[in-house]
C-alpha atoms as a PDB file:
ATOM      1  CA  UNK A   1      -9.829  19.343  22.610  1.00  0.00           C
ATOM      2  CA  UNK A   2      -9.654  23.177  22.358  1.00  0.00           C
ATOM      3  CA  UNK A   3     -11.460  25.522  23.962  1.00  0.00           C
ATOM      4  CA  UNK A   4     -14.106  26.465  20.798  1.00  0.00           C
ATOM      5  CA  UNK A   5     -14.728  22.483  20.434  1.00  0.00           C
ATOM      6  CA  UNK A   6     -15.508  22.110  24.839  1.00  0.00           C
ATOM      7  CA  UNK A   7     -18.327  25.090  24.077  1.00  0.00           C
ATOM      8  CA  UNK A   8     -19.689  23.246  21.400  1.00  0.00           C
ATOM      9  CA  UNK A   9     -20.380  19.882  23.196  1.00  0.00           C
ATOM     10  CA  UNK A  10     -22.213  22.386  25.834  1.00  0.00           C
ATOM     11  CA  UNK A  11     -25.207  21.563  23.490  1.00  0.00           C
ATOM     12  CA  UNK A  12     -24.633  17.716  23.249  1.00  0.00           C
ATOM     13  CA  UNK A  13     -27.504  16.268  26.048  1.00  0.00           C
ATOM     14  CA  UNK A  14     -25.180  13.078  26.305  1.00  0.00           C
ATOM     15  CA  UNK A  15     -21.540  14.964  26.752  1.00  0.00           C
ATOM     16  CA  UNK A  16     -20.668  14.760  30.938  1.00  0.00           C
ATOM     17  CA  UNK A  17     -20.826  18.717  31.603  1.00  0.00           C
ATOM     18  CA  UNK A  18     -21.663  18.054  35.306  1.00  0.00           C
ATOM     19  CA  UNK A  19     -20.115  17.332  38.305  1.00  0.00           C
ATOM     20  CA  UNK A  20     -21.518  14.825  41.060  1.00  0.00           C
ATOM     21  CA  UNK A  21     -22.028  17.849  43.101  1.00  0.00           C
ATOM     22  CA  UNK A  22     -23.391  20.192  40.730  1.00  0.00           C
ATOM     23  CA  UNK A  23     -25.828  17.484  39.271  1.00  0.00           C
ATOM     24  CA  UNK A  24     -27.144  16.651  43.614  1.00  0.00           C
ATOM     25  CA  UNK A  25     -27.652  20.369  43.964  1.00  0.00           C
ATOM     26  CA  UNK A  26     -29.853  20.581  39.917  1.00  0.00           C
ATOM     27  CA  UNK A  27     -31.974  18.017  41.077  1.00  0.00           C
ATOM     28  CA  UNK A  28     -32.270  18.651  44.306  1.00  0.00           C
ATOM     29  CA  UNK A  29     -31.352  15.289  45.723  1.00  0.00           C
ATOM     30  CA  UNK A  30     -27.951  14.063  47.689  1.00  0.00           C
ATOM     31  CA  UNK A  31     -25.266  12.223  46.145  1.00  0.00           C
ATOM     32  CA  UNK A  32     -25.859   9.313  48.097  1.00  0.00           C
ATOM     33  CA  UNK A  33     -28.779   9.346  46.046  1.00  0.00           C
ATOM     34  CA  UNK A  34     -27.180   9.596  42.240  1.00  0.00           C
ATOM     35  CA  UNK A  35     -24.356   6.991  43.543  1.00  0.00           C
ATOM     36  CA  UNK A  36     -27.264   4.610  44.433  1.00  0.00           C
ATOM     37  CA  UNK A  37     -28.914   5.359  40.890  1.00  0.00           C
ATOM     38  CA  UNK A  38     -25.219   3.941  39.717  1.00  0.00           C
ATOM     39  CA  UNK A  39     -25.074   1.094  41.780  1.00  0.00           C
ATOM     40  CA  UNK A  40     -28.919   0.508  40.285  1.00  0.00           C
ATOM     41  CA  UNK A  41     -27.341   0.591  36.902  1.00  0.00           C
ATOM     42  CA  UNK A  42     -29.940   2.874  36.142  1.00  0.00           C
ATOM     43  CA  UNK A  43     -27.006   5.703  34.908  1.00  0.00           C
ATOM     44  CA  UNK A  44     -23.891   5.150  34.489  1.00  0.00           C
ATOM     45  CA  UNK A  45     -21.757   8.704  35.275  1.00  0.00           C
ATOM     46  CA  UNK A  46     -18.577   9.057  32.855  1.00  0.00           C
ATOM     47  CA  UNK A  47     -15.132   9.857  35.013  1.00  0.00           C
ATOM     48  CA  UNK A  48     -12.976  12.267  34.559  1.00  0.00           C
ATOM     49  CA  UNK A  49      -9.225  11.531  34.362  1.00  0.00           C
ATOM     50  CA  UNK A  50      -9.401  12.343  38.175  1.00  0.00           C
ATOM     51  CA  UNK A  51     -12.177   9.566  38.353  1.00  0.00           C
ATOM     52  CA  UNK A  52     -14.884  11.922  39.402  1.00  0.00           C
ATOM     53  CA  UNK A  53     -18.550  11.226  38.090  1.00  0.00           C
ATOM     54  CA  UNK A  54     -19.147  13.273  35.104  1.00  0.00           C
ATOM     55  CA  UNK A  55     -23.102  13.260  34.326  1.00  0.00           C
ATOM     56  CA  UNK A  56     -24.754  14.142  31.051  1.00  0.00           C
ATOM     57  CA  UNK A  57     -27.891  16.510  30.837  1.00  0.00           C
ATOM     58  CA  UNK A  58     -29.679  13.094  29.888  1.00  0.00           C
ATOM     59  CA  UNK A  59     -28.877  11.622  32.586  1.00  0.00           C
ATOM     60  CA  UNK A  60     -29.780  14.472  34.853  1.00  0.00           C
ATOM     61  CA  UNK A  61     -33.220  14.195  33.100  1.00  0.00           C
ATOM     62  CA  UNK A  62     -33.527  10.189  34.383  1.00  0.00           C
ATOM     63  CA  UNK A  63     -32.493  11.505  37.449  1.00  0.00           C
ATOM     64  CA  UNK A  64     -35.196  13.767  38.031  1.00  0.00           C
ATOM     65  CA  UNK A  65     -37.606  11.003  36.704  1.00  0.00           C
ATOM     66  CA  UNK A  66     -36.378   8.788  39.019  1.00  0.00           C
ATOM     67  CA  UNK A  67     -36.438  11.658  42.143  1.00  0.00           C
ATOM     68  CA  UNK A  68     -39.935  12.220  41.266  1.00  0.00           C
ATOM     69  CA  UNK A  69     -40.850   8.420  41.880  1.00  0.00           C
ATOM     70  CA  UNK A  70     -38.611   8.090  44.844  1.00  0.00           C
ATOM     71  CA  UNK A  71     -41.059  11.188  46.111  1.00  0.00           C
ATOM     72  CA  UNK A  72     -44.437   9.664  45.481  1.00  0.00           C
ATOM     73  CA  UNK A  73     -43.392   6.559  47.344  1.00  0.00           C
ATOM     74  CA  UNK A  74     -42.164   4.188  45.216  1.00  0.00           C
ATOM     75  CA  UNK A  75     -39.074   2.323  46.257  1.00  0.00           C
ATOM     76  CA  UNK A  76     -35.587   3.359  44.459  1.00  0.00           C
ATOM     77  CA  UNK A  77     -35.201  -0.174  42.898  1.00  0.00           C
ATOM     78  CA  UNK A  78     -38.975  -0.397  41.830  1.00  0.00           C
ATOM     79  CA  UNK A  79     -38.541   3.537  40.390  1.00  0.00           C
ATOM     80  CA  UNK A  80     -35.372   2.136  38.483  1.00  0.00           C
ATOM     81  CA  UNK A  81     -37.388  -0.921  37.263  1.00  0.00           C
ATOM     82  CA  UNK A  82     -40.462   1.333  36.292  1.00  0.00           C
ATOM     83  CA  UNK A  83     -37.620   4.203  33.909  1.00  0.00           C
ATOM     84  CA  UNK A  84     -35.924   0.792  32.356  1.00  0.00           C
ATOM     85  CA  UNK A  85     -39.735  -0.286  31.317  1.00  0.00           C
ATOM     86  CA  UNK A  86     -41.018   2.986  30.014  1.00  0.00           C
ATOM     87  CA  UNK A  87     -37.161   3.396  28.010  1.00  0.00           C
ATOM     88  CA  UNK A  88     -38.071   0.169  26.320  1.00  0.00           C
ATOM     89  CA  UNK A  89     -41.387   0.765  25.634  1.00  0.00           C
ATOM     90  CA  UNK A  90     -40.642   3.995  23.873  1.00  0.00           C
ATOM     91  CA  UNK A  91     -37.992   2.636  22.067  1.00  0.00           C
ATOM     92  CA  UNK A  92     -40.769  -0.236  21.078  1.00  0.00           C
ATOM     93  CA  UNK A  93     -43.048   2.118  19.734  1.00  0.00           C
ATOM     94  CA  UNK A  94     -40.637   3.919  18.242  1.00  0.00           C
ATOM     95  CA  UNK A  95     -39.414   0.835  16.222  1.00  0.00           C
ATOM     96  CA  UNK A  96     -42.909   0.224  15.565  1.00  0.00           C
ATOM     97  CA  UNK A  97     -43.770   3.529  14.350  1.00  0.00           C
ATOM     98  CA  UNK A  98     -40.592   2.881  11.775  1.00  0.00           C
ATOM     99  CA  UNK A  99     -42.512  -0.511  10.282  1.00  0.00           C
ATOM    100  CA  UNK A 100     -45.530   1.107   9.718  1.00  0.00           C
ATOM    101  CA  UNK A 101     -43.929   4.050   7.738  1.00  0.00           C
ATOM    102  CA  UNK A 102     -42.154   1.754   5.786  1.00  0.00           C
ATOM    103  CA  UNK A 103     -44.824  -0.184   5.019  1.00  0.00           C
ATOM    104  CA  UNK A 104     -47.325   1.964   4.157  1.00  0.00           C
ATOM    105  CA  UNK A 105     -44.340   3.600   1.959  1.00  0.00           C
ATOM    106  CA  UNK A 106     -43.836   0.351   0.437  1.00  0.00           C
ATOM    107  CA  UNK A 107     -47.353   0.313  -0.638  1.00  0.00           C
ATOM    108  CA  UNK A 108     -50.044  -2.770  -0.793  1.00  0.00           C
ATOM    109  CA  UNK A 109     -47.951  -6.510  -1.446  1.00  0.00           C
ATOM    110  CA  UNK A 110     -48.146  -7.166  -5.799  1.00  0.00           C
ATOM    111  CA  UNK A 111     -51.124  -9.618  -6.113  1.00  0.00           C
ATOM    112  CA  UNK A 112     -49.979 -13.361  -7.711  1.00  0.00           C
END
């Protein structure tokens, strides 16, 4: 990878610009914290060839959803549970939102 193709992944939310330290210090949090996120299976961190986490901006973003659920209260596996849920339910909705364009596209069924 050359240098001109590393800047332009800088814009990619999923490429693993940050380091375990880095991303603790972003968000705020400890690394004991992202490493227990892992062990969740909540995010999984890319390595690096040194095996050092490597974490995505998207995955920062979880993060952050997650720290702000850890705050109010809620335990780390339940605030884990509660991101899966709302993942799947967007992704739901979004597949939902797909049938109903295609079938309004497709237009009222022929009649017999």
């Amino acid at each position: 990878m050359t240098a001109d193709d590393s800047f332009g992944r800088l814009d990619d939310d999923d490429y693993p610009a940050y380091t375990m330290g880095r991303a603790a210090e972003m968000l705020g949090t400890s690394q004991g914290f992202l490493r227990a996120l892992g062990e969740a299976r909540l995010i999984t961190p890319l390595r690096s060839a040194g095996g050092h986490r490597r974490y995505s901006r998207y995955q920062l973003r979880i993060a952050a959803r997650a720290r702000e659920l850890v705050d109010q209260g809620t335990p780390i596996e339940a605030a884990c549970r509660i991101i899966i849920l709302e993942d799947q339910l967007e992704e739901a909705q979004r597949i939902n939102e797909e049938y109903r364009r295609a079938a309004e596209s497709a237009g009222p069924p022929a009649s017999p």
